[in-house]
PDB file of N, CA and C in Angstrom:
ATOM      1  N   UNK A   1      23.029 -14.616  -6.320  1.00  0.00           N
ATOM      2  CA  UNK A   1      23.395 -13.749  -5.228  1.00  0.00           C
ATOM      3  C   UNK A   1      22.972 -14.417  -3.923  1.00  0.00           C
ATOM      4  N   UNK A   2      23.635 -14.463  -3.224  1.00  0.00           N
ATOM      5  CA  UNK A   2      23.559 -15.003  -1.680  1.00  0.00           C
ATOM      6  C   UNK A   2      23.341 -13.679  -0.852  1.00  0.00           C
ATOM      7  N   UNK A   3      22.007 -13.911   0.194  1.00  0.00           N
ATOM      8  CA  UNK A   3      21.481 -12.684   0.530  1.00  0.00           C
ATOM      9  C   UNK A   3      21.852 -12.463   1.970  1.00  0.00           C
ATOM     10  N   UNK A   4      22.647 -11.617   2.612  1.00  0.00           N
ATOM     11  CA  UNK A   4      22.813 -11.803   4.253  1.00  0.00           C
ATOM     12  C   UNK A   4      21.763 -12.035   5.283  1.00  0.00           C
ATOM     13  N   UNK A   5      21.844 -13.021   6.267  1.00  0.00           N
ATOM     14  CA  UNK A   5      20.988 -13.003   6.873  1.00  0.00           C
ATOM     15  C   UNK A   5      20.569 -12.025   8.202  1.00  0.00           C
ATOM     16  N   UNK A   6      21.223 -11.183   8.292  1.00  0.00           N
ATOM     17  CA  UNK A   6      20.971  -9.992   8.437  1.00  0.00           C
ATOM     18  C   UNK A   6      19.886  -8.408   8.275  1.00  0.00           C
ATOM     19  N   UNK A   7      19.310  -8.156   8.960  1.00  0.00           N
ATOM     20  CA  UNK A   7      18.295  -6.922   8.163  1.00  0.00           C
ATOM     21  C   UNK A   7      19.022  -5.506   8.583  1.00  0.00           C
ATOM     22  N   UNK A   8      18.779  -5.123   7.685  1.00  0.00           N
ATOM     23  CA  UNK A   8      19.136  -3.731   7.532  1.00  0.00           C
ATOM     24  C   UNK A   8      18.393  -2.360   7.704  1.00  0.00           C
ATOM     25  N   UNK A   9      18.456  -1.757   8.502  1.00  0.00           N
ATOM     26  CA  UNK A   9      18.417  -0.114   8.498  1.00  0.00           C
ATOM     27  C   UNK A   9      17.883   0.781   7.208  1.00  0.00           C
ATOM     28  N   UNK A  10      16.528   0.696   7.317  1.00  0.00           N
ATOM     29  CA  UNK A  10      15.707   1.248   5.632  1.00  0.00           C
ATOM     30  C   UNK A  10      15.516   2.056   5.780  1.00  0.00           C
ATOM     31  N   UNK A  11      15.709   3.373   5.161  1.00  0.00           N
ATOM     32  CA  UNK A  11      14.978   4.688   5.294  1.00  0.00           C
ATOM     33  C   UNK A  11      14.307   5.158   4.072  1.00  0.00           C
ATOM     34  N   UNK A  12      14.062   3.947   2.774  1.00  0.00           N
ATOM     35  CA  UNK A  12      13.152   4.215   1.844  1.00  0.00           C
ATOM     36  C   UNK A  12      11.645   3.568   1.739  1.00  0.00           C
ATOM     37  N   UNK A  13      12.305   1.958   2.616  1.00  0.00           N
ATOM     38  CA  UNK A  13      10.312   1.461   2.367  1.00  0.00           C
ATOM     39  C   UNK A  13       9.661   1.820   3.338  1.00  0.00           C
ATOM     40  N   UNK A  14       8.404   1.936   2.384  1.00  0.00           N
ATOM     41  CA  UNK A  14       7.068   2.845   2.904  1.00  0.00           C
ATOM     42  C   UNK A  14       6.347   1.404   2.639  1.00  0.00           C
ATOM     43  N   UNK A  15       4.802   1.201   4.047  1.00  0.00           N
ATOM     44  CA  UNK A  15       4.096   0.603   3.984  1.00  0.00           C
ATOM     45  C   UNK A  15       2.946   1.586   3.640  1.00  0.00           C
ATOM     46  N   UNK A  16       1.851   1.672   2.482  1.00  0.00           N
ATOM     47  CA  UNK A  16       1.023   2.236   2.958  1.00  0.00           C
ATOM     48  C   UNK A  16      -0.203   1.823   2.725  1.00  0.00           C
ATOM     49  N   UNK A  17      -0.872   2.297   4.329  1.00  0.00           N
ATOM     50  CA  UNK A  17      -2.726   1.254   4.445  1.00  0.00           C
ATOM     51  C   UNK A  17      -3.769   2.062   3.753  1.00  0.00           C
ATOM     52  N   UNK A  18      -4.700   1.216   3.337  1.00  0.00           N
ATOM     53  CA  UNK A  18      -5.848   1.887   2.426  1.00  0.00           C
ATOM     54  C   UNK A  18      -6.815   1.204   2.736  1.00  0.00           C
ATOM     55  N   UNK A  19      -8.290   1.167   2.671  1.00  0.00           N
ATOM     56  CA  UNK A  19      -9.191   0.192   2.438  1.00  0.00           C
ATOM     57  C   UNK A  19     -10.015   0.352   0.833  1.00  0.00           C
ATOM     58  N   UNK A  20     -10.772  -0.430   1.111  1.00  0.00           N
ATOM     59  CA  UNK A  20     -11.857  -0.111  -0.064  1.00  0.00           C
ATOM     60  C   UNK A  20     -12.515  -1.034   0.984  1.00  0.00           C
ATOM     61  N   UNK A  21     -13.992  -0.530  -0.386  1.00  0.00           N
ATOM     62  CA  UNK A  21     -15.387  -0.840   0.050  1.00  0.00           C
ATOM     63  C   UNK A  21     -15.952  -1.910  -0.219  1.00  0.00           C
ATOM     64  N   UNK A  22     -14.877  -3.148  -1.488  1.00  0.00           N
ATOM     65  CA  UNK A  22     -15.197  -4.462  -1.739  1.00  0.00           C
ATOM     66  C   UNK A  22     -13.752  -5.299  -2.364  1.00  0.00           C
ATOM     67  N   UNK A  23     -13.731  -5.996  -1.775  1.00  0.00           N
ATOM     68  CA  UNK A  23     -12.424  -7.175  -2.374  1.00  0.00           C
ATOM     69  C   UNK A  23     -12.124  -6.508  -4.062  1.00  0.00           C
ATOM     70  N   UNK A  24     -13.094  -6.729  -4.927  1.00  0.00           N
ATOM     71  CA  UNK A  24     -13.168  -6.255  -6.179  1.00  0.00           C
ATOM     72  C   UNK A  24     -12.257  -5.140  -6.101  1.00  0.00           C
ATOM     73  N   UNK A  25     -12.545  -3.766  -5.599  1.00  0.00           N
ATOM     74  CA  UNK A  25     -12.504  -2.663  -5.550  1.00  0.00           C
ATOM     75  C   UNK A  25     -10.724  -2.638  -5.408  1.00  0.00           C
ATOM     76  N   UNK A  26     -10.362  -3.293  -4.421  1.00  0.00           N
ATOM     77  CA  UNK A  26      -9.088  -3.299  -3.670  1.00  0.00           C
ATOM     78  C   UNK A  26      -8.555  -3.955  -4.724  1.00  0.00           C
ATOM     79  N   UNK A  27      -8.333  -5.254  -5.263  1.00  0.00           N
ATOM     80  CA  UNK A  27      -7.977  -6.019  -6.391  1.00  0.00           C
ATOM     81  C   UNK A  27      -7.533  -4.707  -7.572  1.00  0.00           C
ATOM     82  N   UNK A  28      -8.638  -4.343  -7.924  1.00  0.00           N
ATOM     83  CA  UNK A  28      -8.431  -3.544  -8.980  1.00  0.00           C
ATOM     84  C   UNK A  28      -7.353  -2.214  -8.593  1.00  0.00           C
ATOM     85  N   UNK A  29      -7.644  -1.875  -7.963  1.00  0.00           N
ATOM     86  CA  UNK A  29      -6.662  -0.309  -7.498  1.00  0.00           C
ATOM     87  C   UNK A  29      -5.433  -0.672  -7.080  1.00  0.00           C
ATOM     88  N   UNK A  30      -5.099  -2.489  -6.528  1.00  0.00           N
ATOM     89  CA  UNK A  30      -3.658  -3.081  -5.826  1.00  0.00           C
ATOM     90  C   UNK A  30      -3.345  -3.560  -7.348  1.00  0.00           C
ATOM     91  N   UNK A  31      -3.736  -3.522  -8.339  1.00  0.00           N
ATOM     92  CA  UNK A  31      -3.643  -4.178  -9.525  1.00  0.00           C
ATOM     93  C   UNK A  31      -2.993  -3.005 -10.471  1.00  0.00           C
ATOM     94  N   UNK A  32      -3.554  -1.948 -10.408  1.00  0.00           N
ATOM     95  CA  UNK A  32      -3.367  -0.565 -11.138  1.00  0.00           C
ATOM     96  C   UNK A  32      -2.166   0.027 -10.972  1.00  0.00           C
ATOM     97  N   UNK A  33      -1.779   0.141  -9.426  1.00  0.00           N
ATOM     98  CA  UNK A  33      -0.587   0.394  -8.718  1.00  0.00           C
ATOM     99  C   UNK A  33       0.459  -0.416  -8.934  1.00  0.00           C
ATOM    100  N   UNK A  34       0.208  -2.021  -8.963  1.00  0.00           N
ATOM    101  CA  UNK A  34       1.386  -2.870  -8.985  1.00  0.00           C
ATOM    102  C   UNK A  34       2.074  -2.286 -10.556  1.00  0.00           C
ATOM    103  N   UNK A  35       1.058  -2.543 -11.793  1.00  0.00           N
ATOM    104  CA  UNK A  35       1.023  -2.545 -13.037  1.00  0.00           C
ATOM    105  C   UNK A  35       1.856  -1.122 -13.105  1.00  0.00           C
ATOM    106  N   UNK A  36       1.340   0.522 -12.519  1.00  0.00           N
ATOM    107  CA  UNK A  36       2.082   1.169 -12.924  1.00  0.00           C
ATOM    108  C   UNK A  36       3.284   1.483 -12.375  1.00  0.00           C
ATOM    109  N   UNK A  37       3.563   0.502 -11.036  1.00  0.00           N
ATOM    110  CA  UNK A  37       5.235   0.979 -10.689  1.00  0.00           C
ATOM    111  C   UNK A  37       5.288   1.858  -9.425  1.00  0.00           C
ATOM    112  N   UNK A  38       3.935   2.119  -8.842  1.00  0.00           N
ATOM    113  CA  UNK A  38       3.790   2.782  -7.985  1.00  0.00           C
ATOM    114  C   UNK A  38       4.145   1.969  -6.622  1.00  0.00           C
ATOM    115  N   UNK A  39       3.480   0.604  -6.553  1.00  0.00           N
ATOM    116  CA  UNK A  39       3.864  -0.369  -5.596  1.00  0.00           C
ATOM    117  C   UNK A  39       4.233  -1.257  -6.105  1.00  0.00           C
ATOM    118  N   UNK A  40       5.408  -2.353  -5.443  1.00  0.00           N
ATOM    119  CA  UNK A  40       6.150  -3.403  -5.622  1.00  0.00           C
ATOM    120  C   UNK A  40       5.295  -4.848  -5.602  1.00  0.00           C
ATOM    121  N   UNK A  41       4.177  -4.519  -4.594  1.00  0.00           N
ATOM    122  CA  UNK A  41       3.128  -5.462  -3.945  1.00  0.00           C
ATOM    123  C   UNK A  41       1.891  -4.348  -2.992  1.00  0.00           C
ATOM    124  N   UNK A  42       0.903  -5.388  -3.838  1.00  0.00           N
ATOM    125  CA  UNK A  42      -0.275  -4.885  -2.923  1.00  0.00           C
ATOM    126  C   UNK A  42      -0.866  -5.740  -1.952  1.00  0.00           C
ATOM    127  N   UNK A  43      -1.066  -6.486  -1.037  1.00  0.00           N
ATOM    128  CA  UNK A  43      -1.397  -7.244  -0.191  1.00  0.00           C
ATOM    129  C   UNK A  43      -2.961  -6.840   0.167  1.00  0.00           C
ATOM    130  N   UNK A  44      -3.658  -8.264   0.291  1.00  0.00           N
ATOM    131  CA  UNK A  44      -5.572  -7.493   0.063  1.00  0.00           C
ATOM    132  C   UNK A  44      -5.534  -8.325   1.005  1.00  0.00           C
ATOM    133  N   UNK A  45      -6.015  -7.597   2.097  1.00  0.00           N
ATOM    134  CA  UNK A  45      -6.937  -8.643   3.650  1.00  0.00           C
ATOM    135  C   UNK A  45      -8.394  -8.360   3.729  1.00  0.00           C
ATOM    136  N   UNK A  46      -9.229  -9.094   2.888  1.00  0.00           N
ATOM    137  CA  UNK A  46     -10.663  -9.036   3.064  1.00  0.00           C
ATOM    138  C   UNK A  46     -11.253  -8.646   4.461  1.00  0.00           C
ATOM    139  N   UNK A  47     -12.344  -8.554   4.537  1.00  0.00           N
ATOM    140  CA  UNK A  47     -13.249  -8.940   5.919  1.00  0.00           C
ATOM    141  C   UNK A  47     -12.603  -8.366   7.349  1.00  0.00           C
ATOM    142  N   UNK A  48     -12.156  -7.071   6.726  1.00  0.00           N
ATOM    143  CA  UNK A  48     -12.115  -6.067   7.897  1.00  0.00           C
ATOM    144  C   UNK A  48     -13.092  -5.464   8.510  1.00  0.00           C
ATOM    145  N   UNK A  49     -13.094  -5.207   9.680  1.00  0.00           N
ATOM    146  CA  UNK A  49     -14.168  -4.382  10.325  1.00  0.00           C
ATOM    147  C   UNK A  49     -13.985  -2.957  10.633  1.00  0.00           C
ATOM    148  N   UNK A  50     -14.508  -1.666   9.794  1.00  0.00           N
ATOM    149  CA  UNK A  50     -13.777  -0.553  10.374  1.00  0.00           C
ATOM    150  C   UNK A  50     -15.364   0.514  11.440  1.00  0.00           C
ATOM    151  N   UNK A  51     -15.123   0.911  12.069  1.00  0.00           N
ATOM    152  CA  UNK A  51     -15.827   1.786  12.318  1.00  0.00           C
ATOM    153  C   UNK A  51     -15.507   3.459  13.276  1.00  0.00           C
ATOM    154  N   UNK A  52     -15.926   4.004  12.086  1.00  0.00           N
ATOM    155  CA  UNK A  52     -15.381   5.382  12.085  1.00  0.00           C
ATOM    156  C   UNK A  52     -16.853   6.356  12.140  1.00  0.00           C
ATOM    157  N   UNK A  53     -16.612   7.744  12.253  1.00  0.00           N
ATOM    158  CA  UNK A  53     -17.231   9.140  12.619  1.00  0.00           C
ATOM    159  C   UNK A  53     -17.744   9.346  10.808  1.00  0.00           C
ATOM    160  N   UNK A  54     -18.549   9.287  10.779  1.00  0.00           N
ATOM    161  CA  UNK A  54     -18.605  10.278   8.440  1.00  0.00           C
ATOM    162  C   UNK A  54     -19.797  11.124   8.715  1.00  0.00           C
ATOM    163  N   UNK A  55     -19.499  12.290   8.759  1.00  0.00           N
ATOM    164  CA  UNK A  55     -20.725  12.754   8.538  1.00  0.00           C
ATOM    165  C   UNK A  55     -21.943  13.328   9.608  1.00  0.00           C
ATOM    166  N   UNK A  56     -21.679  13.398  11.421  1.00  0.00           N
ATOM    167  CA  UNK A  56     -22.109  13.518  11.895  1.00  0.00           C
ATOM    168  C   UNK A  56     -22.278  11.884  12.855  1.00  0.00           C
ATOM    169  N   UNK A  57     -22.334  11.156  12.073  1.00  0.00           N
ATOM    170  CA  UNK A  57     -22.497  10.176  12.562  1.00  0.00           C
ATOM    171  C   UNK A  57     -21.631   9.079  12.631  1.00  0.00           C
ATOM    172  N   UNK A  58     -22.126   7.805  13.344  1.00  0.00           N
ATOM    173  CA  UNK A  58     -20.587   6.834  13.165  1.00  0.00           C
ATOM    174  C   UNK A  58     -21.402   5.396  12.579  1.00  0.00           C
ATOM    175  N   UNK A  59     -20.172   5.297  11.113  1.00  0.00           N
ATOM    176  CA  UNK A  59     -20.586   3.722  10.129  1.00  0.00           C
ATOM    177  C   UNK A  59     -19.883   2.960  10.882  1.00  0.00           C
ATOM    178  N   UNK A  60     -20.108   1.893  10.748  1.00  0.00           N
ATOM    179  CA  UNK A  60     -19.553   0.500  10.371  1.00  0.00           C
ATOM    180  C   UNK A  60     -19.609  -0.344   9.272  1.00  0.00           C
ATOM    181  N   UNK A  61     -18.567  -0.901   8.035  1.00  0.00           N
ATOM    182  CA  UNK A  61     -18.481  -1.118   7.471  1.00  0.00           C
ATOM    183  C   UNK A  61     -17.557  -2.522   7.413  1.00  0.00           C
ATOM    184  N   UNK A  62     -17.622  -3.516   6.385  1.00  0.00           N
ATOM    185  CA  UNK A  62     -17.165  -4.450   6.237  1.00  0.00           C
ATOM    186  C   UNK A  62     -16.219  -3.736   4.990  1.00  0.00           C
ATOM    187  N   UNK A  63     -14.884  -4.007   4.905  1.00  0.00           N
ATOM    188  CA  UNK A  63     -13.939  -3.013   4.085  1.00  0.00           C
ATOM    189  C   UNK A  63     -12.937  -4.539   3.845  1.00  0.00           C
ATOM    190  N   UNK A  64     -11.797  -4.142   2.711  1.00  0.00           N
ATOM    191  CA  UNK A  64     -10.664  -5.081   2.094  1.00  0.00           C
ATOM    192  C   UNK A  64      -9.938  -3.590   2.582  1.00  0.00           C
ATOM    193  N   UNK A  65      -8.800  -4.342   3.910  1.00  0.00           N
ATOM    194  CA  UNK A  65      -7.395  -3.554   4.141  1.00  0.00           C
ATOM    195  C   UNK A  65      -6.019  -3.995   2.899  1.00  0.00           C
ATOM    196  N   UNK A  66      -5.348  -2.588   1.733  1.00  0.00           N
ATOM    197  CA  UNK A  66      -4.549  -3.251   0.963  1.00  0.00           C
ATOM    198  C   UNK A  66      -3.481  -2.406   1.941  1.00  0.00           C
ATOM    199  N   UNK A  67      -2.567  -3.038   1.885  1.00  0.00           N
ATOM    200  CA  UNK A  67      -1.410  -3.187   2.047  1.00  0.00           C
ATOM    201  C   UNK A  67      -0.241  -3.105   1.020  1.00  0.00           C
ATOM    202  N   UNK A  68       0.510  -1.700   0.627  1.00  0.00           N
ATOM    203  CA  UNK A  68       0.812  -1.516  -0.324  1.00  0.00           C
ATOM    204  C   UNK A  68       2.451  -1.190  -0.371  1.00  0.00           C
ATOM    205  N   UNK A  69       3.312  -1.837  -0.754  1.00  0.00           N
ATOM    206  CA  UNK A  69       4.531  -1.946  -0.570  1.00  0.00           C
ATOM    207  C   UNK A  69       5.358  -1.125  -1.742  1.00  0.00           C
ATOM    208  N   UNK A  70       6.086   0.106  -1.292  1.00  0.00           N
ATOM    209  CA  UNK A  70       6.458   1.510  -1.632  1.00  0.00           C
ATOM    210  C   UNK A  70       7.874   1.661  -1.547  1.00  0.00           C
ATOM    211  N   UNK A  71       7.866   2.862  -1.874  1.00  0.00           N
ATOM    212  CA  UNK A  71       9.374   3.419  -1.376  1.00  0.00           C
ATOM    213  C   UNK A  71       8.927   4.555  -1.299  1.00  0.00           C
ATOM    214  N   UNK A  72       9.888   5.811  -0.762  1.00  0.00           N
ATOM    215  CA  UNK A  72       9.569   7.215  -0.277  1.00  0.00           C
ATOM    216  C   UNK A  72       9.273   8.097  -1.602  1.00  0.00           C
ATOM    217  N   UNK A  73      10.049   8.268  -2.591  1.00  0.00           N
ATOM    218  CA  UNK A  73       9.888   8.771  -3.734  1.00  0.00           C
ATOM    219  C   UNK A  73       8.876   8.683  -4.376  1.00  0.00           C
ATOM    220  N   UNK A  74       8.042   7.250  -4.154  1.00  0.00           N
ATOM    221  CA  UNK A  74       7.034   7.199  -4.861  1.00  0.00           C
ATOM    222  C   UNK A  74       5.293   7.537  -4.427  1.00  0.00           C
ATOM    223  N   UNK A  75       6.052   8.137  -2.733  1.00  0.00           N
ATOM    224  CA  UNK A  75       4.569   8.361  -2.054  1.00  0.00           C
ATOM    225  C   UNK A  75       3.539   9.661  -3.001  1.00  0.00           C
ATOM    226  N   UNK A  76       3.885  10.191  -3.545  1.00  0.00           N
ATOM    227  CA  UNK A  76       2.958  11.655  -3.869  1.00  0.00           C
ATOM    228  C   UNK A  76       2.571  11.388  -5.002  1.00  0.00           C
ATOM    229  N   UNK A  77       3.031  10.650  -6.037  1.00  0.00           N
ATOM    230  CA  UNK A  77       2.639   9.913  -7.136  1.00  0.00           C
ATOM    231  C   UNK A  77       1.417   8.695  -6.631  1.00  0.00           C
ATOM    232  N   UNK A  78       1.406   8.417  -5.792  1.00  0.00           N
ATOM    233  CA  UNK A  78       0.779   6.591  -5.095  1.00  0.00           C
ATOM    234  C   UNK A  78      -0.271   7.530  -4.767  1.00  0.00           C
ATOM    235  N   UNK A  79      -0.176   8.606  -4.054  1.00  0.00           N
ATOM    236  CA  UNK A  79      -1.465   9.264  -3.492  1.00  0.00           C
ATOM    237  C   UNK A  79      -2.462   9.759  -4.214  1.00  0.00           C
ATOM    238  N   UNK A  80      -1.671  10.289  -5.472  1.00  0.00           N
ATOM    239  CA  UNK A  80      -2.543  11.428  -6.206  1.00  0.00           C
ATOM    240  C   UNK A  80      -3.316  10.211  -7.315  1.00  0.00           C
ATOM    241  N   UNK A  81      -2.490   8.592  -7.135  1.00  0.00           N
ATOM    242  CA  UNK A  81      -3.374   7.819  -8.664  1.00  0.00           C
ATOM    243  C   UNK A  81      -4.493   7.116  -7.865  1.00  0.00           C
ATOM    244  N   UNK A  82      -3.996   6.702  -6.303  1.00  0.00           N
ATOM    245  CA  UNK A  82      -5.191   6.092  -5.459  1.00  0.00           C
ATOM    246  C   UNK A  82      -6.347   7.040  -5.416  1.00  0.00           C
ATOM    247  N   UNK A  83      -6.172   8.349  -5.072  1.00  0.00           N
ATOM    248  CA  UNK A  83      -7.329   9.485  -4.809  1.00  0.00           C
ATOM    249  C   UNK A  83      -8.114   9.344  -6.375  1.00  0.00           C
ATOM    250  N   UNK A  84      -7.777   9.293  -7.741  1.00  0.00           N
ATOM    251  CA  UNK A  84      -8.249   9.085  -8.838  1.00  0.00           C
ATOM    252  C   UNK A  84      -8.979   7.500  -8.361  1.00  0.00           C
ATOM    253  N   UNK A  85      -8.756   6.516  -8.599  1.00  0.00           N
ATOM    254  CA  UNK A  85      -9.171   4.969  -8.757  1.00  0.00           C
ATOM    255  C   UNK A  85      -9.983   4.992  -7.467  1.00  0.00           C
ATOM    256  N   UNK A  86     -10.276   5.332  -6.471  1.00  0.00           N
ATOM    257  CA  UNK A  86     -10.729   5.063  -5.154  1.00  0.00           C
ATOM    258  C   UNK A  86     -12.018   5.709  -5.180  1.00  0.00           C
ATOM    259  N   UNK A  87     -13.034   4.669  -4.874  1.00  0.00           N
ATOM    260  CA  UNK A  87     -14.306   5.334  -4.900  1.00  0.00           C
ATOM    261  C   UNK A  87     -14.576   6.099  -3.660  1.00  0.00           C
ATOM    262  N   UNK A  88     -14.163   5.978  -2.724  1.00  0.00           N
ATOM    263  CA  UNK A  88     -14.689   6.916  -1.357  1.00  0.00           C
ATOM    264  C   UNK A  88     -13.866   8.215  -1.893  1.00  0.00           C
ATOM    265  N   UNK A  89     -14.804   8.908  -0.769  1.00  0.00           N
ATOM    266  CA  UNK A  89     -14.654  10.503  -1.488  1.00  0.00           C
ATOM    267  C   UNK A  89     -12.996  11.251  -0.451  1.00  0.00           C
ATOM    268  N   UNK A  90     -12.778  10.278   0.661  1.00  0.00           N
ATOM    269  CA  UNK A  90     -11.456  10.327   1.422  1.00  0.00           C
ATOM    270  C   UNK A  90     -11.044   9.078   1.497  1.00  0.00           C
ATOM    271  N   UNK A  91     -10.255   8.857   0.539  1.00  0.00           N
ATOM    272  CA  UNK A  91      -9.584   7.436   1.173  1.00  0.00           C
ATOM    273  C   UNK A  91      -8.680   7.391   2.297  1.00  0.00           C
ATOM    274  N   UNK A  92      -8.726   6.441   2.871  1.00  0.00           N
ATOM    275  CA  UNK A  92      -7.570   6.273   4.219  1.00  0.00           C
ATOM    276  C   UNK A  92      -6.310   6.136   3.047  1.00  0.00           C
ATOM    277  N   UNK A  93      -5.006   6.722   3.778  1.00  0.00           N
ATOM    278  CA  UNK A  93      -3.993   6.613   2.985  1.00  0.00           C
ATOM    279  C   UNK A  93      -2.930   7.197   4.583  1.00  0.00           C
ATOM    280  N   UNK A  94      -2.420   5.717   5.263  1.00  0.00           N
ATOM    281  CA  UNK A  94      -1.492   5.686   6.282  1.00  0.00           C
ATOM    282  C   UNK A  94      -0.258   5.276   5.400  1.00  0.00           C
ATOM    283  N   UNK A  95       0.628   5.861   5.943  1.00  0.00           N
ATOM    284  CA  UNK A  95       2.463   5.806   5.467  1.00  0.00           C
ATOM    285  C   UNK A  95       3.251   4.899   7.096  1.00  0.00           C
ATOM    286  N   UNK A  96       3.541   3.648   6.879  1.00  0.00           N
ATOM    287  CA  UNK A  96       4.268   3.261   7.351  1.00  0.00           C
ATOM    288  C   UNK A  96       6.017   3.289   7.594  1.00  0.00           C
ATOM    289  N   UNK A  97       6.600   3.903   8.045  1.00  0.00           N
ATOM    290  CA  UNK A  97       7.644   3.517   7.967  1.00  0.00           C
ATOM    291  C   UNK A  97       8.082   1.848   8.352  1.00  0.00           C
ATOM    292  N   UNK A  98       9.648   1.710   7.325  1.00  0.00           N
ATOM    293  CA  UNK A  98       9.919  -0.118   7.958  1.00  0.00           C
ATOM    294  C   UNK A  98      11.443   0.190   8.466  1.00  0.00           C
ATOM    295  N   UNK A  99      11.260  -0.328   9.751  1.00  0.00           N
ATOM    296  CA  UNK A  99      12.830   0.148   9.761  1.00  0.00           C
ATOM    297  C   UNK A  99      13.894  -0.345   9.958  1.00  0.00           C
ATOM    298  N   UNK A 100      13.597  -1.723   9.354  1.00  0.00           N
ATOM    299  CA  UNK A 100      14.570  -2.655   8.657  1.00  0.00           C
ATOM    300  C   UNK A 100      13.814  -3.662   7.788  1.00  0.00           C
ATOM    301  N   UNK A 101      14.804  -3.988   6.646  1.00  0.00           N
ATOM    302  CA  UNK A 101      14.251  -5.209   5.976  1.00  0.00           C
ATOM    303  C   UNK A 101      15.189  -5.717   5.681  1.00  0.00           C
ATOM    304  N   UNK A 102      15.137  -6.804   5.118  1.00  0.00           N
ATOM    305  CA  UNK A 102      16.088  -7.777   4.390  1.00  0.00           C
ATOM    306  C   UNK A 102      16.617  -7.387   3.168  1.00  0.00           C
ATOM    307  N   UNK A 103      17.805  -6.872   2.773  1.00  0.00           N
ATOM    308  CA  UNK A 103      18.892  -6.656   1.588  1.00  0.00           C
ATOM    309  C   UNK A 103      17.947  -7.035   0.263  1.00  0.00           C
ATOM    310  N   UNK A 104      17.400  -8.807   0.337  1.00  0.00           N
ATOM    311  CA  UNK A 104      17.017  -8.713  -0.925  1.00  0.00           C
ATOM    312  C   UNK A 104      15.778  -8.409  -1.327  1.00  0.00           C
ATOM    313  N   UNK A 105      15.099  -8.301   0.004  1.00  0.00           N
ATOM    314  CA  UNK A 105      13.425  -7.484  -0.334  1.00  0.00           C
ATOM    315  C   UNK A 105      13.641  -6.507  -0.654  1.00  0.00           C
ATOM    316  N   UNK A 106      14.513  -5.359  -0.460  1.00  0.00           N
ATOM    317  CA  UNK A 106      14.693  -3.792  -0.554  1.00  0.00           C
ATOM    318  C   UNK A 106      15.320  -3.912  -2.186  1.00  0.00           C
ATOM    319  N   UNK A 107      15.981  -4.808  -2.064  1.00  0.00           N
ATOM    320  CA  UNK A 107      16.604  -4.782  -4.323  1.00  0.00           C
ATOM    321  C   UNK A 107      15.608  -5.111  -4.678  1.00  0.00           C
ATOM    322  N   UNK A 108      14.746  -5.908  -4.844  1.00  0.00           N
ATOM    323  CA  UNK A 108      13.490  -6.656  -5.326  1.00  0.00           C
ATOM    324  C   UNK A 108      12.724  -5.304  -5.499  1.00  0.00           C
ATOM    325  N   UNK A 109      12.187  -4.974  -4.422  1.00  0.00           N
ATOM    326  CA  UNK A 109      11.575  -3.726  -4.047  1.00  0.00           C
ATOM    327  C   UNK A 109      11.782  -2.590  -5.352  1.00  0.00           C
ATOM    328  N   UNK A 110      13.043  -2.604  -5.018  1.00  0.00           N
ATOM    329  CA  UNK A 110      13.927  -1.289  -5.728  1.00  0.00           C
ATOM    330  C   UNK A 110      13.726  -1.560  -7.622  1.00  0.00           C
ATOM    331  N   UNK A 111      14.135  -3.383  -7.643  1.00  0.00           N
ATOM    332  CA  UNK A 111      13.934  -3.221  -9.092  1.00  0.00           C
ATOM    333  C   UNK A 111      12.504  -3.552  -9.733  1.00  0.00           C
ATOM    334  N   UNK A 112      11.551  -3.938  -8.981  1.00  0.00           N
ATOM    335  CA  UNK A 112      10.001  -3.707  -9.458  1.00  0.00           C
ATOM    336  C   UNK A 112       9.137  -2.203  -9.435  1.00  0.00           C
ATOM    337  N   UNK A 113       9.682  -1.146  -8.888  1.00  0.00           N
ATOM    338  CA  UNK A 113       9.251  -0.025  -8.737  1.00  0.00           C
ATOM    339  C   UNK A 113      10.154   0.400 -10.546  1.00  0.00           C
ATOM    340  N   UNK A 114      11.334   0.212 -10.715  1.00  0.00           N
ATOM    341  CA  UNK A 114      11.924   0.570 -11.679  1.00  0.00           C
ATOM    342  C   UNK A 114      11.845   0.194 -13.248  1.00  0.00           C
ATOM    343  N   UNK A 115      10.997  -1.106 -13.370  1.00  0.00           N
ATOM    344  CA  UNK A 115      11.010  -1.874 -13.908  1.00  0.00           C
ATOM    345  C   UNK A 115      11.840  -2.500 -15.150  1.00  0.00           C
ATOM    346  N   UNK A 116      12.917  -2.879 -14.071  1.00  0.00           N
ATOM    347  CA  UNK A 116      13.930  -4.078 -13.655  1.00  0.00           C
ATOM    348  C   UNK A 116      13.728  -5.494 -13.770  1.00  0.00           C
TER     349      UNK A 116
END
């Protein structure tokens, strides 16, 4: 298949951001997700810096940002297996919209969620 070089107008992929609390941690839960079909790709960026409000007070933490490559259908399923596998007691869980991609990332996409 010859792919247009062209991008297209998506209204199904979903990016969505998460951290964890160690490379390990992220590995395993971007691993769980890929394996059950929930994401296409998990993308792990170590050696983030987050600092946020918990509790009265404000952490700073050294965190792994995953990066988790979706479609819309599969967001409420992705949420409810990350909230299981995720050791923090709120995980961050941002929904990206993309609002274009390339023809053959979105089939790719389409047939690794399906398993295709």
């Amino acid at each position: 298949m010859v792919e247009s070089n062209s991008l297209h107008s998506n209204p199904e992929v979903r990016i969505v951001l998460t951290t964890a609390g160690s490379r390990e941690e992220a590995e395993r839960i971007g691993r769980t997700l890929v394996e059950e079909r929930l994401a296409g790709c998990a993308t792990l960026l170590p050696g983030v810096e987050s600092i946020y409000h918990w509790r009265g007070g404000i952490e700073t933490d050294s965190e792994t940002l995953l990066l988790l490559k979706t479609e819309v259908d599969q967001l409420d399923a992705l949420y409810a297996r990350l909230k299981a596998l995720h050791s923090y007691e709120t995980p961050e869980f941002l929904v990206l919209s993309v609002e274009a991609a390339s023809q053959g990332y979105r089939e790719w996409l389409k047939a690794s969620l399906a398993g295709v």
